[in-house]
Protein backbone atom coordinates (compact mmCIF):
# COMPACT_ATOMS: atom_id res chain seq x y z
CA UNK A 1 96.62 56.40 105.60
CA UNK A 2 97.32 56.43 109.24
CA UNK A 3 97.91 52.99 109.87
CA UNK A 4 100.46 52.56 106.79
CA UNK A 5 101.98 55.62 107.50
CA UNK A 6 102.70 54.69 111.06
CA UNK A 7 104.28 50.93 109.77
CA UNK A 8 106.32 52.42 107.49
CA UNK A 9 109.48 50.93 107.75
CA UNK A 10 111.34 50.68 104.67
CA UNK A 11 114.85 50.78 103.83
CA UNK A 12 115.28 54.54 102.52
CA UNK A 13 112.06 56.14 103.54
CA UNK A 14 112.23 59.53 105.15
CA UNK A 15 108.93 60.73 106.51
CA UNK A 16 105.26 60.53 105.58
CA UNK A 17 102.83 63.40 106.06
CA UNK A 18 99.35 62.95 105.62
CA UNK A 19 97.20 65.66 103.98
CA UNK A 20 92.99 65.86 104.43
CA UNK A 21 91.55 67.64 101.71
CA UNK A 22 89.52 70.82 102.50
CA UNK A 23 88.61 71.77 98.87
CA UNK A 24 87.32 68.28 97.89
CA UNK A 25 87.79 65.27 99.57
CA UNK A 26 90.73 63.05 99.48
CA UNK A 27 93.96 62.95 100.78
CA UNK A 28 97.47 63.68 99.76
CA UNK A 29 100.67 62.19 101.18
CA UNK A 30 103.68 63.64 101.17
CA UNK A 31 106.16 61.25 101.32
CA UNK A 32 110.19 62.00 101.83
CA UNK A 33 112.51 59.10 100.06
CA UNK A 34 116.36 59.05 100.15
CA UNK A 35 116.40 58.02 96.37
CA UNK A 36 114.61 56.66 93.50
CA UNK A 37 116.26 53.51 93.91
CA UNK A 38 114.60 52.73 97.40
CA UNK A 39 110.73 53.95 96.32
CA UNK A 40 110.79 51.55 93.06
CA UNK A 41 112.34 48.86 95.58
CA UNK A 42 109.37 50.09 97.66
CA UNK A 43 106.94 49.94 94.66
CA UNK A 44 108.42 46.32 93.40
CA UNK A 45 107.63 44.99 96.67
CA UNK A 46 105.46 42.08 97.53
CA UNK A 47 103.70 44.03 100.52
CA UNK A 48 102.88 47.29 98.09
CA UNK A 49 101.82 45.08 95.34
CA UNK A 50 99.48 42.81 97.18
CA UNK A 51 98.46 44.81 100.18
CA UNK A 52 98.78 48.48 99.63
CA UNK A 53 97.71 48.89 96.47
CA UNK A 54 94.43 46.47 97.01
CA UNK A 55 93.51 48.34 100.19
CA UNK A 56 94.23 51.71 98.01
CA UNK A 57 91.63 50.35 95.36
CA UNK A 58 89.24 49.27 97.65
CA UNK A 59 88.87 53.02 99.61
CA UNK A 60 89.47 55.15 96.94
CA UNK A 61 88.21 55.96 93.85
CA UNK A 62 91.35 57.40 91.94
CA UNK A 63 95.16 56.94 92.92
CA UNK A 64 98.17 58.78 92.03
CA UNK A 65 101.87 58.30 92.70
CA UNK A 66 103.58 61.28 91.69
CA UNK A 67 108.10 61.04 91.87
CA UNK A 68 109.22 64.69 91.95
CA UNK A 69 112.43 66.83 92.82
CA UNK A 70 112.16 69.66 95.36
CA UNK A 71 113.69 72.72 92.67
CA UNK A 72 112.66 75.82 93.98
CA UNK A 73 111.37 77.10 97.30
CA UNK A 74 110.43 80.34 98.73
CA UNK A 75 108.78 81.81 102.35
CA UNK A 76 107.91 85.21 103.83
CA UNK A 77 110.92 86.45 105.30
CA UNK A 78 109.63 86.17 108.86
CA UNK A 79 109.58 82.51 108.30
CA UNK A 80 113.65 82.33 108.25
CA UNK A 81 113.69 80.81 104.91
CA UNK A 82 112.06 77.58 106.41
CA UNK A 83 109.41 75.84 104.82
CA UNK A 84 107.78 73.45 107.36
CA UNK A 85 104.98 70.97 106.62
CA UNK A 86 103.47 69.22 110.34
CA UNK A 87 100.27 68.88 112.12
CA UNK A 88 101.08 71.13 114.64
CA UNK A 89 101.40 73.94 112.32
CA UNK A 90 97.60 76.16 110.82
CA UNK A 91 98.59 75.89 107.35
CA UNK A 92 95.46 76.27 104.82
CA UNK A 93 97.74 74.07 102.15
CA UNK A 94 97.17 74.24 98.26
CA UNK A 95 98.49 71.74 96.32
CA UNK A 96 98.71 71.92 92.00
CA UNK A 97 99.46 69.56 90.09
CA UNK A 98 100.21 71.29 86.40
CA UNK A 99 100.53 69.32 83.43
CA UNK A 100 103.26 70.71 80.65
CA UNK A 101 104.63 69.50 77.73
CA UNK A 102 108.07 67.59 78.24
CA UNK A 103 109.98 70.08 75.87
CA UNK A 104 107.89 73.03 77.93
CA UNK A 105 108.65 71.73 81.78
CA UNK A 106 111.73 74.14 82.67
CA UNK A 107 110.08 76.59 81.45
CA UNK A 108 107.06 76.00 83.94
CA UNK A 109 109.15 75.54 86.26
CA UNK A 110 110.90 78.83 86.27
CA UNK A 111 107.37 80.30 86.13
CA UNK A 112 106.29 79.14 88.92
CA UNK A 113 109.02 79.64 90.97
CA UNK A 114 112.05 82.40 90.60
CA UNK A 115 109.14 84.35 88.63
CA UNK A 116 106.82 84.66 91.24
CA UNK A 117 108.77 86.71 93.92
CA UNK A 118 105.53 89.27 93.98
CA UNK A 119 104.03 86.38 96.26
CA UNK A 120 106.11 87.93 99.05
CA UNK A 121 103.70 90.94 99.02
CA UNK A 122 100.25 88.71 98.53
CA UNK A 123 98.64 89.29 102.22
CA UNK A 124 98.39 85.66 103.55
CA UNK A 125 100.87 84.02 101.80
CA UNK A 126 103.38 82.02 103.97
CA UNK A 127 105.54 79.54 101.22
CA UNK A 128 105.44 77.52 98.40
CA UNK A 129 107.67 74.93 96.85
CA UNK A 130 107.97 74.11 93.03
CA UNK A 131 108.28 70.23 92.28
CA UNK A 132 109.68 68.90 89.47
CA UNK A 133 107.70 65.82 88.07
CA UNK A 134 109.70 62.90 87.14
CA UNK A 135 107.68 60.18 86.52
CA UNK A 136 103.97 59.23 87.46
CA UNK A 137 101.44 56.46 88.16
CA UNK A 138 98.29 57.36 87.15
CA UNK A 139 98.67 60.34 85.40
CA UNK A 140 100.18 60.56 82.06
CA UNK A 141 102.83 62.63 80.97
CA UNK A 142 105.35 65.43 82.12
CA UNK A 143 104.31 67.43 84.93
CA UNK A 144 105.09 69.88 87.25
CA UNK A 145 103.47 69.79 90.89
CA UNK A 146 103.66 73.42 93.33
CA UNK A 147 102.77 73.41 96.78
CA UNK A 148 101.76 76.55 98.95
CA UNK A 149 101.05 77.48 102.68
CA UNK A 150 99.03 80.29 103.38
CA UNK A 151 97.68 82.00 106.75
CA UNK A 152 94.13 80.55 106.15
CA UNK A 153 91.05 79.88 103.35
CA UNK A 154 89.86 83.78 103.82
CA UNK A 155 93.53 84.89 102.06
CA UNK A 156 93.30 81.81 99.99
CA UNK A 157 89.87 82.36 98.99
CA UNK A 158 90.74 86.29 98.29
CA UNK A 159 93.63 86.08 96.54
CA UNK A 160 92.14 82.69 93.71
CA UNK A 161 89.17 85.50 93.39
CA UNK A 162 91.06 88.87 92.96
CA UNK A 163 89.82 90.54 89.38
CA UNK A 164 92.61 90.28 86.53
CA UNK A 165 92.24 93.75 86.77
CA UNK A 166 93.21 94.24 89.99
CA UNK A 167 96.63 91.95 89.81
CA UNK A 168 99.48 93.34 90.18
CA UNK A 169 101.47 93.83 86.38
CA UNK A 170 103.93 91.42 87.85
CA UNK A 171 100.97 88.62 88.59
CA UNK A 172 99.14 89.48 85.10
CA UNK A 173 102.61 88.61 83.24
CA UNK A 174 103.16 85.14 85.25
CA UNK A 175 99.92 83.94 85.13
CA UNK A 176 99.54 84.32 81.42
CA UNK A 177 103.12 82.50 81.02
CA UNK A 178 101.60 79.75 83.22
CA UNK A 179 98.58 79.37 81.47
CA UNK A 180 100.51 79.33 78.15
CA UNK A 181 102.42 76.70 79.36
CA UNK A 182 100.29 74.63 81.70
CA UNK A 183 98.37 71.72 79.54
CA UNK A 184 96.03 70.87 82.49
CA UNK A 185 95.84 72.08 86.02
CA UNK A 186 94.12 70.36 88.72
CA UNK A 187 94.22 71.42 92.42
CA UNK A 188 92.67 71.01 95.79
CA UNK A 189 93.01 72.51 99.45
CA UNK A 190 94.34 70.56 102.41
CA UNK A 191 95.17 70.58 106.19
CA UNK A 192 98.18 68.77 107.41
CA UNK A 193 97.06 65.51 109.65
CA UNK A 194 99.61 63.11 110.35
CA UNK A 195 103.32 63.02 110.18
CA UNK A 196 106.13 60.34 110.82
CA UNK A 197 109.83 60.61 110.28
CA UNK A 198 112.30 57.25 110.46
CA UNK A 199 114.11 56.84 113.77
C-alpha cells in the first residue's frame, strides 16, 4: 500500500492515507479524489486494471472500493471543528461500514450524524465523519460508511461495552434507530500509517 500510495500520480487524485488494522488485520485507505470523473478514469485505466488490481488479488484475500460523499462531520470542541486524519496524530480509528436499504439511506444518515450530538459528552471521543455511499466494488448495495477518532482502545473498548442500561436516553434512542435501519454492519479498528497529498 506504501509503494502505490507513494506513485500515485494521477490526474485528480488528492491524497492517500493508509490505515493498519488494530481490530483485525487489513488495511483501509483513505483516498481523497477531486471527482468521480477522475477515480473511474483511474479505475478504467490500463495500470489499475492490469497491475493494481492483480497485485491487490495476489496479497489479499477480500477487496473493497467504496465511492462516498463526506455529509456530516463533528469533533470535540477543543479540536476547533477540525477533523484531521495523519500519521503523526494517536488516533485509535474506527471505521463502519453500515449497509441500508436505498429507500432507508438518508435516514441512516441523519442517524448517525446530526442525531448523535451526545458523542460530545462520551469520555474519549475526539470526531467522527458520516459518509455517504455512492457506489461500491465488492460489496453490494446502498451503504452508508462512518468514521471515528477516539483518544485510545481503553475509551473505545469502554464505551462498545457500556450496558444498554447504562446509556444515556439519548444513546438508547439512536442506537435502536440505527439498528432499525442498518441491514448489515461490519467494522474494524485502525491506526493511521502513511499519508501523501499531490504537489
Amino acid at each position: 500500500m506504501r509503494e502505490i500510495v507513494d506513485a500515485a500520480a494521477y490526474p485528480g487524485w488528492i491524497s492517500s492515507t493508509v490505515h493498519s488494522g488494530e481490530e483485525k488485520p487489513g488495511t483501509a485507505n483513505f483516498i481523497q479524489w477531486r471527482s468521480t470523473e477522475d477515480l473511474e478514469a483511474r479505475y478504467a485505466g490500463e495500470e489499475f486494471k492490469h497491475r493494481t488490481l492483480p497485485l491487490f488479488r495476489e496479497i489479499t484475500t477480500s477487496i473493497r472500493l467504496l465511492q462516498n460523499e463526506v455529509v456530516f462531520t463533528q469533533q470535540k470542541p477543543a479540536l476547533g471543528g477540525v477533523t484531521e486524519v495523519s500519521p503523526d496524530r494517536d488516533d485509535y480509528t474506527v471505521i463502519e461500514v453500515l449497509g441500508v436499504a436505498e429507500e432507508n439511506q438518508e435516514d441512516l444518515l441523519d442517524a448517525l450524524g446530526p442525531s448523535q450530538e451526545w458523542l460530545l459528552d462520551v469520555p474519549g471521543y475526539r470526531t467522527h465523519t458520516v459518509l455517504r455511499g455512492l457506489r461500491a466494488r465488492g460489496l453490494d448495495g446502498s451503504f452508508v460508511v462512518s468514521y471515528e477518532q477516539w483518544d485510545d482502545k481503553e475509551s473505545y473498548d469502554a464505551f462498545r461495552a457500556q450496558a444498554e442500561s447504562e446509556r444515556s436516553a439519548a444513546r438508547q434512542k439512536s442506537d435502536a434507530r440505527v439498528d432499525a435501519l442498518a441491514t448489515s454492519r461490519d467494522w474494524n479498528t485502525y491506526r493511521v500509517v502513511h499519508t501523501r497529498s499531490a504537489g
